[in-house]
PDB file of N, CA and C in Angstrom:
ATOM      1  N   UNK A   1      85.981 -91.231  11.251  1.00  0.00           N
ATOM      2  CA  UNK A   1      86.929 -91.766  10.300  1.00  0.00           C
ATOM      3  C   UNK A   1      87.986 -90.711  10.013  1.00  0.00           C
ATOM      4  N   UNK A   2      89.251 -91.423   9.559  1.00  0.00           N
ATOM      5  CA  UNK A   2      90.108 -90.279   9.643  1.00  0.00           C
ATOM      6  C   UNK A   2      90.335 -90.421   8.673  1.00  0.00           C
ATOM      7  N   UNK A   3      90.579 -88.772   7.483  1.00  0.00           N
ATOM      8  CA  UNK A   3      90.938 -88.894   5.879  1.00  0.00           C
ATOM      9  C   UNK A   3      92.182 -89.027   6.338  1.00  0.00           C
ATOM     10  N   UNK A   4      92.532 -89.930   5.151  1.00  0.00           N
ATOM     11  CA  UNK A   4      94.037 -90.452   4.690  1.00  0.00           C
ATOM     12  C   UNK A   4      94.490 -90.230   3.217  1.00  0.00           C
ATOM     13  N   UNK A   5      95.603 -89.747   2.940  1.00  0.00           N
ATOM     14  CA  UNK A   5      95.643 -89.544   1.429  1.00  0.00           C
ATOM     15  C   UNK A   5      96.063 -90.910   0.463  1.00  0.00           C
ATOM     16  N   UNK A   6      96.099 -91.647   0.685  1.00  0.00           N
ATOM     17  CA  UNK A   6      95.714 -93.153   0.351  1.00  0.00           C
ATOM     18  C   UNK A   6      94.535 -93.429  -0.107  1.00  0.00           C
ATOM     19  N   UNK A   7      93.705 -92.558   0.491  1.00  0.00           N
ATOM     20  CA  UNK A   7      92.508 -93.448   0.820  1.00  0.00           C
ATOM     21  C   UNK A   7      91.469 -93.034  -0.421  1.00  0.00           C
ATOM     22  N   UNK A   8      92.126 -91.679  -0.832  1.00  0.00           N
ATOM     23  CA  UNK A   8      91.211 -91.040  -2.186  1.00  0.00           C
ATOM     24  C   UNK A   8      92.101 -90.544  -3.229  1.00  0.00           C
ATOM     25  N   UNK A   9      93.482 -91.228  -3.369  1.00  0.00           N
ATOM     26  CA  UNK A   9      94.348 -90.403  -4.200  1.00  0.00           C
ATOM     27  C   UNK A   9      94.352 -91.542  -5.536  1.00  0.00           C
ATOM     28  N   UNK A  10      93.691 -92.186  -5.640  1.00  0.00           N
ATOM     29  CA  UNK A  10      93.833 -93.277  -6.566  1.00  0.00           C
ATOM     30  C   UNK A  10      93.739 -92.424  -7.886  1.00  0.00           C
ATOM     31  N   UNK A  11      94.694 -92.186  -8.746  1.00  0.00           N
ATOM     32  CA  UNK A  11      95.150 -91.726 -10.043  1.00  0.00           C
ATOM     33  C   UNK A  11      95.472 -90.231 -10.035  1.00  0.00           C
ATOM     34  N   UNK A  12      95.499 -89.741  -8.774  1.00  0.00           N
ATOM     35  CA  UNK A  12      95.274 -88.138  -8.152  1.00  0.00           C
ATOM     36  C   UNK A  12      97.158 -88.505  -7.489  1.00  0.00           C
ATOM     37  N   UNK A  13      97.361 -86.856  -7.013  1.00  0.00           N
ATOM     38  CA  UNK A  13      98.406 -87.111  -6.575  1.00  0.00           C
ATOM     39  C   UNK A  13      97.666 -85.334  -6.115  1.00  0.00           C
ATOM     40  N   UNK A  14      98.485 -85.537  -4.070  1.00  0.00           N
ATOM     41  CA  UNK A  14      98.497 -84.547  -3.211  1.00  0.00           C
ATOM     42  C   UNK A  14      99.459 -83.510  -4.018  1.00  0.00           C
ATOM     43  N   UNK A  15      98.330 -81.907  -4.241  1.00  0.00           N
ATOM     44  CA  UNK A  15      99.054 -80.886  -4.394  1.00  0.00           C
ATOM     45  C   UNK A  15      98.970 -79.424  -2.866  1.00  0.00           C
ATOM     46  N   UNK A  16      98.481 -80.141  -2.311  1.00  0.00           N
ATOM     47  CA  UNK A  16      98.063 -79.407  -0.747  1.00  0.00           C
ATOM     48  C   UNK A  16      97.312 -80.197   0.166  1.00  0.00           C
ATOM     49  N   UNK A  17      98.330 -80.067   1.092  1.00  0.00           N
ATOM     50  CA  UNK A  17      97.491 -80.871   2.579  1.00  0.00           C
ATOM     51  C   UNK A  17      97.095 -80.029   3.967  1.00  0.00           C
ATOM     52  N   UNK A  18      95.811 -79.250   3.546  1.00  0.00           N
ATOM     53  CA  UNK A  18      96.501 -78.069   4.355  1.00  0.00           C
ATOM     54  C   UNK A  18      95.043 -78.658   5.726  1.00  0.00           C
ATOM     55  N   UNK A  19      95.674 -79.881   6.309  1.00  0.00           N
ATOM     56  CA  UNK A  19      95.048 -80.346   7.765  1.00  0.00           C
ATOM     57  C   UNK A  19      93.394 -80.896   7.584  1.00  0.00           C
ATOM     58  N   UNK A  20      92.370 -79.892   6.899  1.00  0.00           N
ATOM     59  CA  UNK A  20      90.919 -80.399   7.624  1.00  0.00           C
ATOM     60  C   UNK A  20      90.527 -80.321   5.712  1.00  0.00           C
ATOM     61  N   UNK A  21      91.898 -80.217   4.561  1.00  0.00           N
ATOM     62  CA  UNK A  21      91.730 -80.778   3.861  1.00  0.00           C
ATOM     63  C   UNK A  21      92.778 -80.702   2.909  1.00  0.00           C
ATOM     64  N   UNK A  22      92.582 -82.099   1.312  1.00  0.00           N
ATOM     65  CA  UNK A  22      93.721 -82.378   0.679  1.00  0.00           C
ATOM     66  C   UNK A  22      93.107 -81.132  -0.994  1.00  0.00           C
ATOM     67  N   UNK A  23      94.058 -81.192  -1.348  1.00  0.00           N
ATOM     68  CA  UNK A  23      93.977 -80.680  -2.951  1.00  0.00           C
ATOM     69  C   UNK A  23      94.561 -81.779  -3.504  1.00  0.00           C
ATOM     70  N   UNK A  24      93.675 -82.419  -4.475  1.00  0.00           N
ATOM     71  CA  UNK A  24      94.419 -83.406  -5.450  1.00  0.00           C
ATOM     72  C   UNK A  24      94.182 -83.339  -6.972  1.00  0.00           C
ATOM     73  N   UNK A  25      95.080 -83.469  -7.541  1.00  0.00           N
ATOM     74  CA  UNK A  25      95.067 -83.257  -9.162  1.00  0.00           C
ATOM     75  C   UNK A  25      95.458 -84.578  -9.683  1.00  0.00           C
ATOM     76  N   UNK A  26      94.977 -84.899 -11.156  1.00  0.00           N
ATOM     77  CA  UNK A  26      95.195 -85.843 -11.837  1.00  0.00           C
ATOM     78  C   UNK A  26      96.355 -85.867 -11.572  1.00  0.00           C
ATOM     79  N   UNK A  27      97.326 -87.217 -11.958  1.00  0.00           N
ATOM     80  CA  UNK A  27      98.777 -87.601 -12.074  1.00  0.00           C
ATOM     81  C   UNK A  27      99.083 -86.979 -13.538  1.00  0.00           C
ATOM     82  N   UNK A  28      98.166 -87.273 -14.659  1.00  0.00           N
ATOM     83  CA  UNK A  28      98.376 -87.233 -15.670  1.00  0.00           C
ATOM     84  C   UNK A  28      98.058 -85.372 -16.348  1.00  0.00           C
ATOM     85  N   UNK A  29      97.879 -84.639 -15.125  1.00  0.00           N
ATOM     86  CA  UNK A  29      97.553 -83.220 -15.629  1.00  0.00           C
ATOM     87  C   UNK A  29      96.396 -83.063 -16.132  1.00  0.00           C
ATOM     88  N   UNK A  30      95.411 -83.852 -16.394  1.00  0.00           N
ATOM     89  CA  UNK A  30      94.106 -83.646 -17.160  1.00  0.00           C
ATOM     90  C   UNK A  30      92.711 -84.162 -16.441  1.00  0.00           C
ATOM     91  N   UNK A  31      91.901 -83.787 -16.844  1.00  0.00           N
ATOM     92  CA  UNK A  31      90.693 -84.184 -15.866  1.00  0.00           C
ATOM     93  C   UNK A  31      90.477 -82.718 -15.019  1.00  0.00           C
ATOM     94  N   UNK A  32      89.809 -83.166 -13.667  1.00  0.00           N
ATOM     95  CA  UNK A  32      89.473 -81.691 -12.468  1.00  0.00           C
ATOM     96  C   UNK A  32      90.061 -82.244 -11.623  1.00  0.00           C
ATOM     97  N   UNK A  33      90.122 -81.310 -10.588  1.00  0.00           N
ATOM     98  CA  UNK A  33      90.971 -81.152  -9.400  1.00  0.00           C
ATOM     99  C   UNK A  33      90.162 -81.650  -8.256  1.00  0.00           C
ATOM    100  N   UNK A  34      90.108 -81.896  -7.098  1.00  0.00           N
ATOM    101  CA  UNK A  34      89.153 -82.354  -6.224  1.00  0.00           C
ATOM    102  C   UNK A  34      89.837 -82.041  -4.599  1.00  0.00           C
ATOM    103  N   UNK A  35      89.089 -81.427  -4.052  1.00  0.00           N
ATOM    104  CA  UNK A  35      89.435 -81.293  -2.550  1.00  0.00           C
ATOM    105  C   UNK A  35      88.674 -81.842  -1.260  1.00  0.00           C
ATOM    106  N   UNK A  36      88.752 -83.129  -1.303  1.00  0.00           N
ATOM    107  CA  UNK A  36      88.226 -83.547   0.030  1.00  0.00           C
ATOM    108  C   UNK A  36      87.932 -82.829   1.539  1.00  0.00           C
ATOM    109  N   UNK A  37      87.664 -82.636   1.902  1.00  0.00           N
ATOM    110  CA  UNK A  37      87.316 -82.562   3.385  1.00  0.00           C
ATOM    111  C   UNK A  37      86.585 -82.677   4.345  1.00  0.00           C
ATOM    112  N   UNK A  38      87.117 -82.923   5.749  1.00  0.00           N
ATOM    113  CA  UNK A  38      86.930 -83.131   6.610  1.00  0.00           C
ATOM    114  C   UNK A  38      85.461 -82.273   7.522  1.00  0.00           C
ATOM    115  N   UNK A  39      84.686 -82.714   7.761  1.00  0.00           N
ATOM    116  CA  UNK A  39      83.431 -81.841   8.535  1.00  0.00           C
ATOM    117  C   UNK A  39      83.277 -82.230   9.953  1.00  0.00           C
ATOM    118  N   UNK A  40      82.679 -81.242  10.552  1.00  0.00           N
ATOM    119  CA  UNK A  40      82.282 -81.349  11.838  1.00  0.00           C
ATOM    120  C   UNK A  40      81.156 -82.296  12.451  1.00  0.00           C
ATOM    121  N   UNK A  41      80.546 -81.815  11.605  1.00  0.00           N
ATOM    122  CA  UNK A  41      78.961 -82.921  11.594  1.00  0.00           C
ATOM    123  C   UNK A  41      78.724 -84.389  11.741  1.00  0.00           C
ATOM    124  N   UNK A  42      77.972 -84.997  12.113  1.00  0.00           N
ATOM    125  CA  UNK A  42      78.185 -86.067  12.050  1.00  0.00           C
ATOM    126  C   UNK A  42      77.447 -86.710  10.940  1.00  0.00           C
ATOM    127  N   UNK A  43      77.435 -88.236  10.083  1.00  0.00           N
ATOM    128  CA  UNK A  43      76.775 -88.194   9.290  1.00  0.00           C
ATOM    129  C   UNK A  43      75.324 -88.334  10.020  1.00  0.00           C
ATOM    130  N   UNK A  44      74.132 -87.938   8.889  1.00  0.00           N
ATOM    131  CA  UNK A  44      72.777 -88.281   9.474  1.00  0.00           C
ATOM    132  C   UNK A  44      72.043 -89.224   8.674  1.00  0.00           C
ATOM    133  N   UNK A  45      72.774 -89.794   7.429  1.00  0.00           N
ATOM    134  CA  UNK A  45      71.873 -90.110   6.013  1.00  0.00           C
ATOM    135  C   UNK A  45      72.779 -90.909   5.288  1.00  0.00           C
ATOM    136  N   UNK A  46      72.413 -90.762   4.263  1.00  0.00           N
ATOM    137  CA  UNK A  46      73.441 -90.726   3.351  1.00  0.00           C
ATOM    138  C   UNK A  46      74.336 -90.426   3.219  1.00  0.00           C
ATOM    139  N   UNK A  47      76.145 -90.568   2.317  1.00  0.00           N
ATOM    140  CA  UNK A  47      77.485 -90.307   2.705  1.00  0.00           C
ATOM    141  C   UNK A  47      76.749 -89.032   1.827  1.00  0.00           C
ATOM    142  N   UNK A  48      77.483 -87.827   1.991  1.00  0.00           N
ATOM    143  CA  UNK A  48      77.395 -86.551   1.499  1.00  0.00           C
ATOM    144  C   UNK A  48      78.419 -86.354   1.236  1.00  0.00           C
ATOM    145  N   UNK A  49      78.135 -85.665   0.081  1.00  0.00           N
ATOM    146  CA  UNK A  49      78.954 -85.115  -1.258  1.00  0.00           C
ATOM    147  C   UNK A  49      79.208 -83.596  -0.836  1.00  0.00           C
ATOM    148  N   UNK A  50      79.718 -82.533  -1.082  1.00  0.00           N
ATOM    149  CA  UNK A  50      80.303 -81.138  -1.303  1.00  0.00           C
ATOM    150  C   UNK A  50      81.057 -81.031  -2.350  1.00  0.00           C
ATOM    151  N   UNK A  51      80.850 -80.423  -3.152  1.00  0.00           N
ATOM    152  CA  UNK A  51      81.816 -80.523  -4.496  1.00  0.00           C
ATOM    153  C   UNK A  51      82.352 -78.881  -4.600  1.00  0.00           C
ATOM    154  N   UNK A  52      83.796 -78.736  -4.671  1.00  0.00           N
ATOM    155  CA  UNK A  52      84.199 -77.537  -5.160  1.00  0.00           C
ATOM    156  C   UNK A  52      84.722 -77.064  -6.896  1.00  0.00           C
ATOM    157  N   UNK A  53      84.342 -76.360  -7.109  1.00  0.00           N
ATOM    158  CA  UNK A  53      84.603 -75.732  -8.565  1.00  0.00           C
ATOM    159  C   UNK A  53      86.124 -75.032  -8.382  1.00  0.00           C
ATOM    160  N   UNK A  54      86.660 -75.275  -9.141  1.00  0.00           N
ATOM    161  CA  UNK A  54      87.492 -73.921  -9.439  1.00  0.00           C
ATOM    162  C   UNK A  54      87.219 -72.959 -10.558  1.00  0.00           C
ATOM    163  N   UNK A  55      87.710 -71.717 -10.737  1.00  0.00           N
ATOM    164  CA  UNK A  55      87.020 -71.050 -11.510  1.00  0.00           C
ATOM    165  C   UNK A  55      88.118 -69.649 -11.618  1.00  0.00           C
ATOM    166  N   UNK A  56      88.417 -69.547 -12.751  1.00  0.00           N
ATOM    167  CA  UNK A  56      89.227 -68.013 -13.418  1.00  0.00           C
ATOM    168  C   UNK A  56      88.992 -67.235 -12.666  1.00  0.00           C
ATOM    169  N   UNK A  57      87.924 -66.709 -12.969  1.00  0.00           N
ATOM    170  CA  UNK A  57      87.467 -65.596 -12.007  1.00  0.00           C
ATOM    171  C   UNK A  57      86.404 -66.022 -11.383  1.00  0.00           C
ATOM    172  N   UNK A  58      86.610 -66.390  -9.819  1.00  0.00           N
ATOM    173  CA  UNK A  58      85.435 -66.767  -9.250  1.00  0.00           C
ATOM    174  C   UNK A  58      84.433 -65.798  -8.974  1.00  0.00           C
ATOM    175  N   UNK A  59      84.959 -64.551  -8.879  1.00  0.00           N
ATOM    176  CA  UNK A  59      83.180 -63.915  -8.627  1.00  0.00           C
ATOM    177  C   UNK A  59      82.345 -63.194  -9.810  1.00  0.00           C
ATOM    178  N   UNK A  60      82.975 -63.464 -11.071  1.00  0.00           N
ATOM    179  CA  UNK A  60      81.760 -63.462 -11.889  1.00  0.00           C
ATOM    180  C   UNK A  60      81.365 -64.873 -12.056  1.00  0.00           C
ATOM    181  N   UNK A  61      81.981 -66.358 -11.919  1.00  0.00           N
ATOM    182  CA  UNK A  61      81.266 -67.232 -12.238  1.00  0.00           C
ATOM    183  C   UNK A  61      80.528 -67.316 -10.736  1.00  0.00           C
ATOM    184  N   UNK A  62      80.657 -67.057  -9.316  1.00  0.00           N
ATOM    185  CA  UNK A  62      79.505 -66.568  -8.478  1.00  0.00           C
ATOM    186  C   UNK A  62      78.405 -65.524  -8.928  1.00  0.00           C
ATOM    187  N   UNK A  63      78.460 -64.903  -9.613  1.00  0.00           N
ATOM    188  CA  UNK A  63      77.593 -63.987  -9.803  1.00  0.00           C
ATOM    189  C   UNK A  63      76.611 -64.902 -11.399  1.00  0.00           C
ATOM    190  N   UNK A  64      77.139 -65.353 -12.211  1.00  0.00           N
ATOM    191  CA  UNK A  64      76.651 -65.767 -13.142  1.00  0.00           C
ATOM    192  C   UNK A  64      75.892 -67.451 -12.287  1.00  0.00           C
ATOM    193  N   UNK A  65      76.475 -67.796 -11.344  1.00  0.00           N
ATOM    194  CA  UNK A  65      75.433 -68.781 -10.274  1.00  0.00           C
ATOM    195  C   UNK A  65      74.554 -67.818  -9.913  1.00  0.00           C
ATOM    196  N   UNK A  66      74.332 -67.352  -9.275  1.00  0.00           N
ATOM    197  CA  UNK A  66      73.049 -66.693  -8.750  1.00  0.00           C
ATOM    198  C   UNK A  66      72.465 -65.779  -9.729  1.00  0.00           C
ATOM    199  N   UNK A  67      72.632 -65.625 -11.161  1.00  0.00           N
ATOM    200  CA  UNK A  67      71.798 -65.666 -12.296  1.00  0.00           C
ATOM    201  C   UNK A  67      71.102 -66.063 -12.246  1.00  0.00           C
ATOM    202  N   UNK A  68      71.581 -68.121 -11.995  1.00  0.00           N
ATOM    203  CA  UNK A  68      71.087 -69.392 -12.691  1.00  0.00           C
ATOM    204  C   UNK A  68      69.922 -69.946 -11.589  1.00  0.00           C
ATOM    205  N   UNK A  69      70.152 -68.881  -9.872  1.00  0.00           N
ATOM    206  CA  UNK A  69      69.222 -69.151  -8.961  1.00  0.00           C
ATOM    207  C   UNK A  69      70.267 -69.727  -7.669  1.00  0.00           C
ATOM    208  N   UNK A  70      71.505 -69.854  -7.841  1.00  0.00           N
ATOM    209  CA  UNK A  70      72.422 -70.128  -6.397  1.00  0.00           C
ATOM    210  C   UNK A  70      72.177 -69.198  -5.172  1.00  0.00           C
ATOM    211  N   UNK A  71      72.075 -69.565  -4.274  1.00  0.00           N
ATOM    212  CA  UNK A  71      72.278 -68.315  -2.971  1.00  0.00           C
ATOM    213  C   UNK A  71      73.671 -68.468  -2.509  1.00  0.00           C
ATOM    214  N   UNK A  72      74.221 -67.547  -2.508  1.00  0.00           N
ATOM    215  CA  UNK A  72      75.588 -67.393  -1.812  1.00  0.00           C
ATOM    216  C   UNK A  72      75.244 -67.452  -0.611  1.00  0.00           C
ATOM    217  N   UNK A  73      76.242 -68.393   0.257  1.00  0.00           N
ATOM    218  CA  UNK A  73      76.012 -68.811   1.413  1.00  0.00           C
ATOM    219  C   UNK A  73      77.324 -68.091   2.797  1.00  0.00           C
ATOM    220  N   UNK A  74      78.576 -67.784   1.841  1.00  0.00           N
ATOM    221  CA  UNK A  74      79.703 -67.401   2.767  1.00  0.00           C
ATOM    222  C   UNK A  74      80.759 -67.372   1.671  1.00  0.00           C
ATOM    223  N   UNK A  75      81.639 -66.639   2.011  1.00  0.00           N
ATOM    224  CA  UNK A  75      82.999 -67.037   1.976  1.00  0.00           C
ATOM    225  C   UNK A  75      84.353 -67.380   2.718  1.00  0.00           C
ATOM    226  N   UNK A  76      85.288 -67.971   2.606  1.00  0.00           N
ATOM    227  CA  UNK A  76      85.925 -67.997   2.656  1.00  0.00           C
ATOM    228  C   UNK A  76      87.542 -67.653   2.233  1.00  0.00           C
ATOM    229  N   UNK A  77      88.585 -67.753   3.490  1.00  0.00           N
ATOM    230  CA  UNK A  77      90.035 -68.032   2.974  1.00  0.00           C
ATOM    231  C   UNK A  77      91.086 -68.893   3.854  1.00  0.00           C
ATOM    232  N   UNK A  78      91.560 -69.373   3.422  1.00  0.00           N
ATOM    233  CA  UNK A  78      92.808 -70.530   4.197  1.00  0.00           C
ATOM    234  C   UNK A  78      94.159 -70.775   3.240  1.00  0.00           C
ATOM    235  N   UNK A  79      94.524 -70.098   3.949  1.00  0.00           N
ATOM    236  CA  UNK A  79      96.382 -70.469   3.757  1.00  0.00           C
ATOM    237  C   UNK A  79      96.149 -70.088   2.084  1.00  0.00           C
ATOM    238  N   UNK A  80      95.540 -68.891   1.845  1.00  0.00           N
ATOM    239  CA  UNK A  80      95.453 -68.017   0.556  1.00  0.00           C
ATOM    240  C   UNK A  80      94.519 -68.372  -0.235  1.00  0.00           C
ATOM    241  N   UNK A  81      94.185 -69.618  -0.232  1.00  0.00           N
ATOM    242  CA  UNK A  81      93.288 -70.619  -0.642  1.00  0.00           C
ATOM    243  C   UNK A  81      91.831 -69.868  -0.758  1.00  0.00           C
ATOM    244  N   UNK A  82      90.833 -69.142  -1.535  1.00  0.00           N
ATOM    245  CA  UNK A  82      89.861 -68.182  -1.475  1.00  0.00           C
ATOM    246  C   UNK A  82      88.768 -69.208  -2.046  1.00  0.00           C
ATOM    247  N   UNK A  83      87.264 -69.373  -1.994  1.00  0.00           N
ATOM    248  CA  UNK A  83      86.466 -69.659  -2.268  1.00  0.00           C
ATOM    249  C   UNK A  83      84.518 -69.231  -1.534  1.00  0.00           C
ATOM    250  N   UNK A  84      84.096 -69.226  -2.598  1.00  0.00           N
ATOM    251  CA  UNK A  84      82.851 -69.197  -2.038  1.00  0.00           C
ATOM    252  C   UNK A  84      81.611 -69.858  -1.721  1.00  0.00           C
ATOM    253  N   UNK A  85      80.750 -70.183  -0.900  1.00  0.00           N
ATOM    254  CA  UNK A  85      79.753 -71.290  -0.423  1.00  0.00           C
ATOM    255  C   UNK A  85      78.458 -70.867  -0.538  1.00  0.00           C
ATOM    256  N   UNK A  86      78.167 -72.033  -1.962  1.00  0.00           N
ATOM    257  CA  UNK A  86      76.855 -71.690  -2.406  1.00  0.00           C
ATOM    258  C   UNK A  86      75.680 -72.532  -2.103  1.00  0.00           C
ATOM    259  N   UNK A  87      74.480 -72.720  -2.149  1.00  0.00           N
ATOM    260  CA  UNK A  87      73.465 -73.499  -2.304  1.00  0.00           C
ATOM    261  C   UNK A  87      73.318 -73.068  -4.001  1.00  0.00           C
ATOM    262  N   UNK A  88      72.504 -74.304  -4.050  1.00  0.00           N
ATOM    263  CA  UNK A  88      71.794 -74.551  -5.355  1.00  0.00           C
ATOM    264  C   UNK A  88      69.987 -74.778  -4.948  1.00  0.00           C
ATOM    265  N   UNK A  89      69.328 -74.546  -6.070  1.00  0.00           N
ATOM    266  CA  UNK A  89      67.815 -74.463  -5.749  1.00  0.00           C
ATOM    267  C   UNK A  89      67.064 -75.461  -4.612  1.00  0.00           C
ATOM    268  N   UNK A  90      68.011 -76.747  -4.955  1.00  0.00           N
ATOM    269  CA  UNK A  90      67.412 -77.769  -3.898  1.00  0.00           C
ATOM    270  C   UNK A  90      68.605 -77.580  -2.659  1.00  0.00           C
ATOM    271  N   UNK A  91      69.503 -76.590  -2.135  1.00  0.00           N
ATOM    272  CA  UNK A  91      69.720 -76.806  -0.845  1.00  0.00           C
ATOM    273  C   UNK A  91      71.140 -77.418  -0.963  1.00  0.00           C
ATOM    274  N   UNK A  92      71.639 -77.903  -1.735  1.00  0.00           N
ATOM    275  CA  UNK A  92      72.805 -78.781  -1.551  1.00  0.00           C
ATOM    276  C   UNK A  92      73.707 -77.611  -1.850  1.00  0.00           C
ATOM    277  N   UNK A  93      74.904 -77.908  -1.186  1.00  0.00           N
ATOM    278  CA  UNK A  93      75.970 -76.622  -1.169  1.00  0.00           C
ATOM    279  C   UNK A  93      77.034 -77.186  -1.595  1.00  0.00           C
ATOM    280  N   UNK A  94      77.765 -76.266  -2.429  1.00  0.00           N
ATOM    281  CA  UNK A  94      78.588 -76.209  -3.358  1.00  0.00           C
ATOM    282  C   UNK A  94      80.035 -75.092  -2.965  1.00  0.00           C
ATOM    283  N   UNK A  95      80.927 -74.937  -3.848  1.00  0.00           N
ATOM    284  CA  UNK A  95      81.719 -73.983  -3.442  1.00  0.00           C
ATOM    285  C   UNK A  95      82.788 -74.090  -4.939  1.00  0.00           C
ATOM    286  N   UNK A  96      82.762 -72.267  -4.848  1.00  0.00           N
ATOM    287  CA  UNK A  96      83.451 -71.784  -6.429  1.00  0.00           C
ATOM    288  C   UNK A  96      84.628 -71.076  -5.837  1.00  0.00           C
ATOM    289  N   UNK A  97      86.008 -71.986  -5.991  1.00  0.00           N
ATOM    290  CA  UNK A  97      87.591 -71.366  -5.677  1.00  0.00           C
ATOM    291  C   UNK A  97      88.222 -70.802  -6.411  1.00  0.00           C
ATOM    292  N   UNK A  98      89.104 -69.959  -6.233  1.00  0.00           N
ATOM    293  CA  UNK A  98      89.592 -69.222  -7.463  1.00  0.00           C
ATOM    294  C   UNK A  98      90.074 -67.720  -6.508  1.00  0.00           C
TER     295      UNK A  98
END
């Protein structure tokens, strides 16, 4: 399937399209931000979720995750764009930008 920004911008409006994914923010300035993207994988299950955080300072709120029991999994950067890839106790991975 191919993401389309149509296809998830309903009350959101594109603030970055940077290819294998979108940045979208409320229209109205309020609410969270949400970044779709695109994976390699194929599905095996269930549609799967990835949810990214943004965060002030992301590596004390990384560090205050793996307080709470997160394993840091990687980081990243794209087109300045910085974030980090966490698990949570049960395995599901997450990611704190900033």
């Amino acid at each position: 399937m191919v993401l389309k920004p149509h296809m998830v911008t309903a009350g959101c409006r594109v603030t970055g399209d940077y290819g294998a994914f979108l940045l979208l923010e409320p229209e109205d300035g309020s609410g969270v931000s949400m970044g779709p993207q695109r994976v390699p994988e194929p599905r095996t299950g269930k549609n799967r979720a990835h949810v990214d955080f943004p965060a002030g300072d992301r590596e004390v709120e990384v560090r205050r995750l793996e307080g709470l029991g997160a394993t840091v999994l990687g980081e990243q950067e794209v087109h300045g764009l910085r974030w980090t890839v966490l698990a949570d106790a049960c395995g599901n991975e997450f990611c704190v930008a900033g």
